[in-house]
Protein backbone atom coordinates (compact mmCIF):
# COMPACT_ATOMS: atom_id res chain seq x y z
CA UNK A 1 0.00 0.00 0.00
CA UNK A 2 1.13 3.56 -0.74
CA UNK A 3 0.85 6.29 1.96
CA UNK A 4 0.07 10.26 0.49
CA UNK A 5 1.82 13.01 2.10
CA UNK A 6 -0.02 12.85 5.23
CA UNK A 7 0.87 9.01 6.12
CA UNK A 8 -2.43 8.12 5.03
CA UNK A 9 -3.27 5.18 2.43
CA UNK A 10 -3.97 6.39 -0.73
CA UNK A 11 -3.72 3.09 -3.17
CA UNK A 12 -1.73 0.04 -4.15
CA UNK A 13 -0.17 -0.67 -6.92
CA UNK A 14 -2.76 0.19 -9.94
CA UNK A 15 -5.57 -0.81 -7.57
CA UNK A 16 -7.81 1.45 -5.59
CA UNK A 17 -8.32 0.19 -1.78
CA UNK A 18 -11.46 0.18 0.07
CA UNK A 19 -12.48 -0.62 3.44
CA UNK A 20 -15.44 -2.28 5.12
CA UNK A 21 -15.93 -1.57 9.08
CA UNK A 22 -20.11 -2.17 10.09
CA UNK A 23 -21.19 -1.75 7.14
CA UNK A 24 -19.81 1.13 5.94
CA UNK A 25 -17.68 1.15 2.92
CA UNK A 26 -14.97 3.47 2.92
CA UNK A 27 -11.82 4.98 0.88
CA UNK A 28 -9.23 7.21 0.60
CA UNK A 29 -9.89 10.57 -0.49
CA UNK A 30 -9.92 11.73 -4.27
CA UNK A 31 -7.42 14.12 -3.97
CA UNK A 32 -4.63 11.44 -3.46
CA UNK A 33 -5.81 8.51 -5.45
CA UNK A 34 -6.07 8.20 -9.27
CA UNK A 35 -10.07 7.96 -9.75
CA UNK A 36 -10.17 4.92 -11.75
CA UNK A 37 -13.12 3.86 -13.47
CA UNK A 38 -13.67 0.80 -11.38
CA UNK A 39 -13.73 2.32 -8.12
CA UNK A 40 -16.16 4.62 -9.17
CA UNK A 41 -18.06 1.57 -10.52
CA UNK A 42 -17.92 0.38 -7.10
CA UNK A 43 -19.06 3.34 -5.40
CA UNK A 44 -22.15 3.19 -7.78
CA UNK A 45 -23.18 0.21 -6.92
CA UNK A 46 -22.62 0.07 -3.48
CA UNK A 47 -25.01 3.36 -2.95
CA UNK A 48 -27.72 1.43 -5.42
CA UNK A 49 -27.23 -1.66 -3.30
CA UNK A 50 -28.04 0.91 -0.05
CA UNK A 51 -24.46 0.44 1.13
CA UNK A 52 -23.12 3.58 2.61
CA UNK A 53 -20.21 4.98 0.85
CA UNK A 54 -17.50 7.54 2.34
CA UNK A 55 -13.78 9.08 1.46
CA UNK A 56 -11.94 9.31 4.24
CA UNK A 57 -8.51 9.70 5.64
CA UNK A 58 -7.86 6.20 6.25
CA UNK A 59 -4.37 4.71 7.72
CA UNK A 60 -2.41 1.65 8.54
CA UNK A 61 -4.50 1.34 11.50
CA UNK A 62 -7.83 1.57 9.54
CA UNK A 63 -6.37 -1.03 7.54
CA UNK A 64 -5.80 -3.31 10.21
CA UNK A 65 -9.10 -3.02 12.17
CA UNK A 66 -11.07 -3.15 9.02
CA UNK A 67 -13.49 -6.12 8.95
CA UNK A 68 -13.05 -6.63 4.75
CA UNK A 69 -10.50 -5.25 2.47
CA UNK A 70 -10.85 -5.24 -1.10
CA UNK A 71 -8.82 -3.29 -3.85
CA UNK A 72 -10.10 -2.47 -7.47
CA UNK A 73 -8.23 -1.83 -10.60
CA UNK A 74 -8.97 -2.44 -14.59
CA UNK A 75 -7.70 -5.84 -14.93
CA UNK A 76 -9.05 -7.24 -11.54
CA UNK A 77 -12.04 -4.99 -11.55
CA UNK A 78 -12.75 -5.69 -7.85
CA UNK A 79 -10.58 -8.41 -5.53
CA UNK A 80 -11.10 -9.24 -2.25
CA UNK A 81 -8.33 -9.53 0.16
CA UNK A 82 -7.43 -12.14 2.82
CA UNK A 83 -4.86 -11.24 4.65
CA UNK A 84 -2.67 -8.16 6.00
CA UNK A 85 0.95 -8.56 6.29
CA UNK A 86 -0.05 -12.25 6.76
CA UNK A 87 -3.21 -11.57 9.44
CA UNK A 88 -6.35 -12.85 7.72
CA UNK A 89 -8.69 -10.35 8.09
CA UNK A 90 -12.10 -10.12 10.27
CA UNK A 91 -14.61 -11.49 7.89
CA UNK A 92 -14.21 -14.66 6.09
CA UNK A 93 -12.77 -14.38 2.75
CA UNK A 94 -14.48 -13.11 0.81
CA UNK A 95 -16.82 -10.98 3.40
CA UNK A 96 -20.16 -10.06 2.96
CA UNK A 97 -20.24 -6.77 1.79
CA UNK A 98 -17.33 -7.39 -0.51
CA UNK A 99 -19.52 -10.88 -1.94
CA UNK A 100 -22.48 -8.66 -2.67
CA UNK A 101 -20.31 -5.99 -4.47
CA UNK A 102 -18.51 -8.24 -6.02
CA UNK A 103 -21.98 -10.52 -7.22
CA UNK A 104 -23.12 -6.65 -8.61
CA UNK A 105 -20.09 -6.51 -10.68
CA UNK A 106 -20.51 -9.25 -12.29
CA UNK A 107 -23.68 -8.87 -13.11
CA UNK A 108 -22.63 -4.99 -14.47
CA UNK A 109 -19.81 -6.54 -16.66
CA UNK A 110 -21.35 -9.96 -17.62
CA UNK A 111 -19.02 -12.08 -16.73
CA UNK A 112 -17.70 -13.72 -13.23
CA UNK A 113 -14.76 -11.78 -12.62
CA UNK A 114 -13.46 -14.17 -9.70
CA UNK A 115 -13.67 -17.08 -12.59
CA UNK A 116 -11.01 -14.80 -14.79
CA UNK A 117 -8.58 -14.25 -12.22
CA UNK A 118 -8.51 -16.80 -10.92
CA UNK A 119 -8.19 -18.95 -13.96
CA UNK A 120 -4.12 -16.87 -14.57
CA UNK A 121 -3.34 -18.46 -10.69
């Protein structure tokens, strides 16, 4: 993960991160991040799907205490991830809210994108 200027996360490598923590759905601020397509995808469909949807200043410690992690990018459109620096993470793998964002997605590109990537493994 990259930290801005501030020591806050602002994105991986080509991937935008988001976080889950009750419910909420939440990433780093605009202003640091390049706004890819497929993280405003996301953020589409997680307000249709009535998921609340925030940037925030988010850091290592966010990261840590989230209860799902996922990043986006163009050629994994939206991945869940397991572990943190080798801690799995609160929810199982994948967690709810990232299942049901990631079940939209599919649906919004036709395809099951878990089935692609997988599949190059």
């Amino acid at each position: 993960m990259l930290l801005d200027e501030n020591g806050n996360l602002s994105e991986g490598n080509s991937s935008n991160i988001f976080l889950v923590k009750n419910g909420v759905l939440s990433t780093p601020h605009e202003r640091y991040v390049l706004p890819g397509v497929s993280r405003g995808n996301v953020m589409e469909l997680a307000r249709k799907l009535g998921i609340e949807v925030k940037e925030a200043d988010l850091d290592m410690r966010d990261l840590y205490l989230a209860d799902e992690v996922f990043l986006t990018s163009t050629s994994l459109c939206l991945c869940g991830v397991g572990k943190i620096d080798g801690r799995p993470t609160k929810a199982p793998f994948p967690g709810p809210v990232t299942a049901k964002l990631m079940a939209a997605y599919n649906e919004l590109v036709g395809l099951n994108i878990q089935e692609q990537y997988l599949g190059f493994l």
